[in-house]
Protein backbone atom coordinates (compact mmCIF):
# COMPACT_ATOMS: atom_id res chain seq x y z
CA UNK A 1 41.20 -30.99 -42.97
CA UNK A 2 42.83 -27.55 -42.70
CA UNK A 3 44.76 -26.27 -45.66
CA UNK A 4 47.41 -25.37 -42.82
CA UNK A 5 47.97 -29.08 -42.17
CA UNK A 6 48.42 -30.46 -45.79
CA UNK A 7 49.81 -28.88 -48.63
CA UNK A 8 49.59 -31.21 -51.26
CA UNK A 9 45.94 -31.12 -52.10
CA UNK A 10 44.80 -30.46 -55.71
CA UNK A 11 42.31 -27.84 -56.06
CA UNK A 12 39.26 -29.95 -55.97
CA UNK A 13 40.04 -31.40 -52.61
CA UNK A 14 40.39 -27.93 -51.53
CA UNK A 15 37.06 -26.74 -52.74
CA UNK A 16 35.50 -29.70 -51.33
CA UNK A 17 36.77 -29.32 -47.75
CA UNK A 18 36.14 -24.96 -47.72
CA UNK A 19 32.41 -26.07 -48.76
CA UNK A 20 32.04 -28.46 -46.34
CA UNK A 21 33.65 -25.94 -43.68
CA UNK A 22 31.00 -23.63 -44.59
CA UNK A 23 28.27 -25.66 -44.16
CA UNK A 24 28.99 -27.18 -40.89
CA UNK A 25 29.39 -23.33 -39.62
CA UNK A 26 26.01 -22.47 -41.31
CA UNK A 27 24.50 -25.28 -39.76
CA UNK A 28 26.03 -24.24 -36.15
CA UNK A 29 24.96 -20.39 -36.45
CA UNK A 30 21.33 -19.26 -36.45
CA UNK A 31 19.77 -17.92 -39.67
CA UNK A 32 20.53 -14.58 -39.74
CA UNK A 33 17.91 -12.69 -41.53
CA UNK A 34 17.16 -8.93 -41.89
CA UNK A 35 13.67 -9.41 -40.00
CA UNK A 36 14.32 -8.64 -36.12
CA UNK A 37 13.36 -11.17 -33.68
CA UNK A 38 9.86 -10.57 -32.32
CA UNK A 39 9.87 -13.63 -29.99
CA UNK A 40 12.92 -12.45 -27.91
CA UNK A 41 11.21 -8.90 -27.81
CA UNK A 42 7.47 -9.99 -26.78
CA UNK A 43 9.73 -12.08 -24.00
CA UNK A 44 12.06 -9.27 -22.95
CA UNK A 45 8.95 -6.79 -22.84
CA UNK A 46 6.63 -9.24 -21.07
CA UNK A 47 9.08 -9.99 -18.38
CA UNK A 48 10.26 -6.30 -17.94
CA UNK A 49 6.38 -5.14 -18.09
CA UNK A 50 5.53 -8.18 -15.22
CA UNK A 51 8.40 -6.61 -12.92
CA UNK A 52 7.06 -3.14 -13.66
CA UNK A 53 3.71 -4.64 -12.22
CA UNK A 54 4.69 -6.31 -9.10
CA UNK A 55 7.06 -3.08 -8.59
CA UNK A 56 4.37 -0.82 -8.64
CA UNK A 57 2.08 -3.21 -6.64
CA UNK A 58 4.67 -2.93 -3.66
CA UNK A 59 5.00 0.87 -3.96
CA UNK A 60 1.50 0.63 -3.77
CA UNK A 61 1.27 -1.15 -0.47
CA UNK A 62 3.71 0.75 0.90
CA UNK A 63 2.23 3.80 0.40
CA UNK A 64 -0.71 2.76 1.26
CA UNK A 65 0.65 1.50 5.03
CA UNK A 66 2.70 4.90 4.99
CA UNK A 67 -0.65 7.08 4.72
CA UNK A 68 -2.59 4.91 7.37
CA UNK A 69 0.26 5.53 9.90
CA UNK A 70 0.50 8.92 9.14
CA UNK A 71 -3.31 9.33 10.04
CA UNK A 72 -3.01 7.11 12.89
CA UNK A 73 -0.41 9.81 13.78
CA UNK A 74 -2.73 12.49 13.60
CA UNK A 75 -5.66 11.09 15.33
CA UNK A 76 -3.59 10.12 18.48
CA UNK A 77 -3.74 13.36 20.19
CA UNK A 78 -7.67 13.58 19.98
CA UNK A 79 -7.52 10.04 21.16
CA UNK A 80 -5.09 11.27 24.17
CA UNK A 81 -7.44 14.03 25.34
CA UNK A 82 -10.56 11.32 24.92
CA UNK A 83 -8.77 9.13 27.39
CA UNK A 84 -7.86 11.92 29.75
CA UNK A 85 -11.38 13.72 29.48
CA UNK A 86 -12.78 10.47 30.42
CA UNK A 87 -10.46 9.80 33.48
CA UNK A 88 -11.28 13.38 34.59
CA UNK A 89 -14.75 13.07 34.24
CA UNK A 90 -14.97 9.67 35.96
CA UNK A 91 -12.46 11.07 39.42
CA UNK A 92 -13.78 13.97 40.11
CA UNK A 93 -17.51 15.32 40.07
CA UNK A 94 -18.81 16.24 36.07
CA UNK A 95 -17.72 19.84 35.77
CA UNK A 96 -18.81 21.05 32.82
CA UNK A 97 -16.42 24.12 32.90
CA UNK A 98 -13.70 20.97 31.90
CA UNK A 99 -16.06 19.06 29.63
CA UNK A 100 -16.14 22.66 28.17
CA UNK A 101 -12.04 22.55 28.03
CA UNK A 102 -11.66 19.17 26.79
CA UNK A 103 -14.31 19.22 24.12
CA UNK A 104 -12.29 22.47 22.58
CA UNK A 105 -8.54 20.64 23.00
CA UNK A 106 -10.49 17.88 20.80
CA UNK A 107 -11.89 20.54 18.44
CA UNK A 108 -8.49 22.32 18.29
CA UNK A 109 -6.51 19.01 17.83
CA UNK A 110 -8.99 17.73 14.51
CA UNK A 111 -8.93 21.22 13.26
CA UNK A 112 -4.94 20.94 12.65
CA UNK A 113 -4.49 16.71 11.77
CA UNK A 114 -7.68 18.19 8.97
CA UNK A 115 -5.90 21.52 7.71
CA UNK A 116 -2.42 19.65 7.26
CA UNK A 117 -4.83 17.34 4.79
CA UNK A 118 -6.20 20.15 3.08
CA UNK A 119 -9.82 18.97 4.49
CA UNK A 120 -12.47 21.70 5.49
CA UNK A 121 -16.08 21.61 6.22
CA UNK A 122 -18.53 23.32 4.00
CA UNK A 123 -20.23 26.39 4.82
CA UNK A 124 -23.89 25.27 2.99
CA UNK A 125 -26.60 26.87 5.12
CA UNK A 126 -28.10 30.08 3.82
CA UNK A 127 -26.52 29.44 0.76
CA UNK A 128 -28.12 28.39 -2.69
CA UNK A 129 -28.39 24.70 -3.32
CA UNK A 130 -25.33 23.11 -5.15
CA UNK A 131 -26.14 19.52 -6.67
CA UNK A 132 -22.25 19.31 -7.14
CA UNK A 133 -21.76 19.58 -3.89
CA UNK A 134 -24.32 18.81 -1.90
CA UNK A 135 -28.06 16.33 -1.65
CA UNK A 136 -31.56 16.92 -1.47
CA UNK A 137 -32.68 14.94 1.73
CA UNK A 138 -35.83 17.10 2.20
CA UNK A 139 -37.20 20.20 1.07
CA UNK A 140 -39.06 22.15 2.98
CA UNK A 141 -41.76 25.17 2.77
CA UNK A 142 -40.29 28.61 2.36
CA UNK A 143 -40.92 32.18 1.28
CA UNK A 144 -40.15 33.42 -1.84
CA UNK A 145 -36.51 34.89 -1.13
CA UNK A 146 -35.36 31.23 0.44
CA UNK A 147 -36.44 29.68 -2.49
CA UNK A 148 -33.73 26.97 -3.29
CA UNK A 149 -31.45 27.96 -0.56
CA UNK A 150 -30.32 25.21 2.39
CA UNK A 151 -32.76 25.50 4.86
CA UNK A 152 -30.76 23.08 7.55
CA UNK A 153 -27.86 21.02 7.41
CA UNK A 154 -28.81 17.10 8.09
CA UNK A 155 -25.19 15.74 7.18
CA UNK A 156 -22.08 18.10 7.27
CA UNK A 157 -19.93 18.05 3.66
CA UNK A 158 -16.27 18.38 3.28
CA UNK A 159 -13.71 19.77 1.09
CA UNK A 160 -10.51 17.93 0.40
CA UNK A 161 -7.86 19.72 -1.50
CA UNK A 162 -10.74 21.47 -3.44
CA UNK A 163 -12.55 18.15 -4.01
CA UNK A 164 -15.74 16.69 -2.55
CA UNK A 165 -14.88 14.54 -0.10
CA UNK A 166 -18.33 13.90 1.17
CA UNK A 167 -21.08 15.73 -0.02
CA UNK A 168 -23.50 17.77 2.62
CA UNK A 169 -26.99 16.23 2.75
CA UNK A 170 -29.66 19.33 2.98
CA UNK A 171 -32.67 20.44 3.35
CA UNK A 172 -33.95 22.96 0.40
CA UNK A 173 -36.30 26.00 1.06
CA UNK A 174 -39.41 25.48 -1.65
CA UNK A 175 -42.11 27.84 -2.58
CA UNK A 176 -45.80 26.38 -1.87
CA UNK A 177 -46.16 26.04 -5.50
CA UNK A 178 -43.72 23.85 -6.75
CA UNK A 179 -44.41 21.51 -3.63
């Protein structure tokens, strides 16, 4: 009963009914205690951290698909002068003046799609032998002053944005000696 609705209680009555108000509020309302709730926080953080994860994953794919067109891109010029060289080559008698011609539009073509990547082919031969950048397929017999320099090239290396892309695969000048 509310004191509002009776207001000739004696004090006892009114004790009793403010206790058992209390206690049917306390039994409605959580605990509250000083300690935070680390249940609701692992939960909040383990769903926030599992969209963070499959958000990421599509950003992933996406760029991912973006860089593949982007080379396809590139690489359909070179594929354009291919086709053509070929169709040339196959109507009229083999010229080599315009095998010449097509070979360089090819050359010309991968030379820009690989300097807008920031890729570039190493310059090895003459050169002393670099185990960072390049590997022993052979080595070779040599005088004295080629002595650990690259004799030939077997596999061409390349450069990407400063970075080993694909390491050159040599052959190293040797003294008779250390044969």
């Amino acid at each position: 009963m509310s004191k509002h609705k009776k207001h000739n209680i004696s004090p006892e009555e009114l004790a009793q009914e403010q206790a058992e108000e209390l206690t049917s509020e306390t039994a409605e309302a959580p605990a509250k205690t000083d300690e935070p709730d680390y249940r609701d926080q692992y939960v909040r953080l383990y769903a926030e951290f599992d969209n963070y994860r499959k958000r990421t994953e599509r950003e992933k794919a996406a760029l991912i698909a973006y860089g593949k067109k982007d080379f396809a891109l590139k690489m359909l010029p070179m594929y354009e002068v291919l086709l053509r060289q070929q169709k040339h080559l196959q109507d009229e008698a083999q010229d080599p003046k315009a095998l010449q011609d097509g070979m360089r539009m090819i050359l010309t073509e991968l030379n820009k799609a690989f300097s807008a990547e920031g890729i570039q082919k190493m310059d090895v031969l003459g050169k002393p032998y670099n185990p960072d950048t390049q590997e022993v397929v052979a080595s070779i017999p040599a005088p004295a002053e080629k002595e650990g320099l690259v004799i030939d090239e077997v596999k061409m290396g390349f450069m990407m944005n400063g970075q080993v892309l694909r390491p050159a695969s040599v052959v190293v000048g040797q003294t008779k000696e250390e044969n």
